[in-house]
C-alpha atoms as a PDB file:
ATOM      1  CA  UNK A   1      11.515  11.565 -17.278  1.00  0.00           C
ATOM      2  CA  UNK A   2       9.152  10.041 -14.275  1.00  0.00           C
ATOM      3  CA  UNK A   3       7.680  13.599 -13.762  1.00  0.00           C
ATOM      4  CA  UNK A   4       6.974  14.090 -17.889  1.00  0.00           C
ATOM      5  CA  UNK A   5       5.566  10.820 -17.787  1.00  0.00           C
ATOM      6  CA  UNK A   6       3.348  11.559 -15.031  1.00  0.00           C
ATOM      7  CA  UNK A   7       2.078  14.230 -16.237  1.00  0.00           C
ATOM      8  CA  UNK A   8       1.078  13.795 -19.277  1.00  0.00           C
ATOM      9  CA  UNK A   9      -0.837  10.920 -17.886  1.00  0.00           C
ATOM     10  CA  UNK A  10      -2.580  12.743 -15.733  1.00  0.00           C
ATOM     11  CA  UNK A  11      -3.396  16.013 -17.548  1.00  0.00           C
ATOM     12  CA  UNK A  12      -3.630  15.090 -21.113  1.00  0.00           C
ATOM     13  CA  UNK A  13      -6.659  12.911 -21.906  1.00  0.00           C
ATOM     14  CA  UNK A  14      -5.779  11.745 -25.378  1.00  0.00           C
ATOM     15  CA  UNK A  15      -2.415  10.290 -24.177  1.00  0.00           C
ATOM     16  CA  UNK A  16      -3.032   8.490 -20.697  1.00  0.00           C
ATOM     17  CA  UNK A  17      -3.352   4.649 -22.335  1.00  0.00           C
ATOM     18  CA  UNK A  18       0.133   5.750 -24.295  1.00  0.00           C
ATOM     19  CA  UNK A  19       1.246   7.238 -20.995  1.00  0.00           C
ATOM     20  CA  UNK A  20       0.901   3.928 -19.204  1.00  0.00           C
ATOM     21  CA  UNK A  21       2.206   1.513 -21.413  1.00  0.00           C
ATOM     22  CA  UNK A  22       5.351   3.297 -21.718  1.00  0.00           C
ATOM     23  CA  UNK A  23       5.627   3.403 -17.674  1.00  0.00           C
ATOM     24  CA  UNK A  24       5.734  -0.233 -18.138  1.00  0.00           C
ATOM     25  CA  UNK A  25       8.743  -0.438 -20.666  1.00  0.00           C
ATOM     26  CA  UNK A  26      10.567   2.290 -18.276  1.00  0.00           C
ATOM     27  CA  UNK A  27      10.191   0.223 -15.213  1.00  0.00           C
ATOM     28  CA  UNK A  28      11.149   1.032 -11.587  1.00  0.00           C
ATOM     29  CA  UNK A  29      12.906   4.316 -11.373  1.00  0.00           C
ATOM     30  CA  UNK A  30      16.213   4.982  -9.081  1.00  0.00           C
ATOM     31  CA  UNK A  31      17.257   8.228  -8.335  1.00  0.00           C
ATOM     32  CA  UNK A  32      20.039   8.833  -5.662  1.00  0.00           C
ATOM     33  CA  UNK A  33      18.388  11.192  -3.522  1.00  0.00           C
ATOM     34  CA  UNK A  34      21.537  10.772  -0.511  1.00  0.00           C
ATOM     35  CA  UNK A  35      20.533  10.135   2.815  1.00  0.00           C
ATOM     36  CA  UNK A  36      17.313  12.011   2.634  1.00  0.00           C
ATOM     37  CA  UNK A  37      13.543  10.271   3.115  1.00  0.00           C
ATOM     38  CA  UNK A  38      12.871  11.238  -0.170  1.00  0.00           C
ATOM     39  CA  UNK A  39      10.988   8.461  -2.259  1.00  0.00           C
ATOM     40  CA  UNK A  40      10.124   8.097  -6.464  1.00  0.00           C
ATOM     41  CA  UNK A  41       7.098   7.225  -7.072  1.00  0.00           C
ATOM     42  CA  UNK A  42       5.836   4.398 -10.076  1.00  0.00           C
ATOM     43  CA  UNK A  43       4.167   6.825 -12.711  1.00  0.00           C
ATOM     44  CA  UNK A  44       1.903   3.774 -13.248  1.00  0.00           C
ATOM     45  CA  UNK A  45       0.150   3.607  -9.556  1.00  0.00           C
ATOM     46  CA  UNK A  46       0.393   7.887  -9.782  1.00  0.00           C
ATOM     47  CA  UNK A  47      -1.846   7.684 -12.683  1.00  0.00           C
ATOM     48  CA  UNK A  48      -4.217   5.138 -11.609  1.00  0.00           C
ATOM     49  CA  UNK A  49      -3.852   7.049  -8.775  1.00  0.00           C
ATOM     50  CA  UNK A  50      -5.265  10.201 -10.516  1.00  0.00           C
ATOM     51  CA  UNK A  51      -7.827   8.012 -12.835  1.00  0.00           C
ATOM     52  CA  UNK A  52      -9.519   7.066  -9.420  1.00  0.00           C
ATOM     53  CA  UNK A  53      -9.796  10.470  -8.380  1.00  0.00           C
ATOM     54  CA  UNK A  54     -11.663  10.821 -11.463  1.00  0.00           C
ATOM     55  CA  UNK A  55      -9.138  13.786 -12.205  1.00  0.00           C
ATOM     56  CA  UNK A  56      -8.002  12.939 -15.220  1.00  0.00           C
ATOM     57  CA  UNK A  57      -7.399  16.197 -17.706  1.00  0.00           C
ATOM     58  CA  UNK A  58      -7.897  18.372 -14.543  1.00  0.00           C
ATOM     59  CA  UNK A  59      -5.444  20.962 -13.325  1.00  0.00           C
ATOM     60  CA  UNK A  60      -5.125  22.820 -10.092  1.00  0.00           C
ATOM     61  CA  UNK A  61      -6.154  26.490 -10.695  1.00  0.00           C
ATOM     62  CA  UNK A  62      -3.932  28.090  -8.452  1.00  0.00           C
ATOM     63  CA  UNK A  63      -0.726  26.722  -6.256  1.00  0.00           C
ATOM     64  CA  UNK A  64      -1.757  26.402  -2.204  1.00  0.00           C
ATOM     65  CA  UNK A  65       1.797  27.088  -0.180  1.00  0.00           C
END
């Protein structure tokens, strides 16, 4: 649900303010990930994250491995 939430935040335009303000009625998300280094991030500082980037409705063209 973090992921969904993230992304739509970040790709779809129309839906970022809607995309925020239901980060903030999820909260902090916990995910047992067992011993590994592995962290979640907030959707909230992702997005605003993105917004500073000024990459807002932008996708990556092509995946870089």
């Amino acid at each position: 649900m973090n992921g969904f939430v993230i992304a739509v935040g970040s790709y779809v335009k129309p839906l970022s303010a809607k995309a925020k303000t239901a980060t903030k009625e999820i909260g902090h998300v916990t995910v047992d990930m067992g011993d590994t280094s592995c962290k979640v991030p907030l959707a909230i500082d992702y997005i605003n994250k993105i917004e500073k980037m000024n990459r807002v409705g932008k996708k990556l063209t092509s995946i870089k491995c």
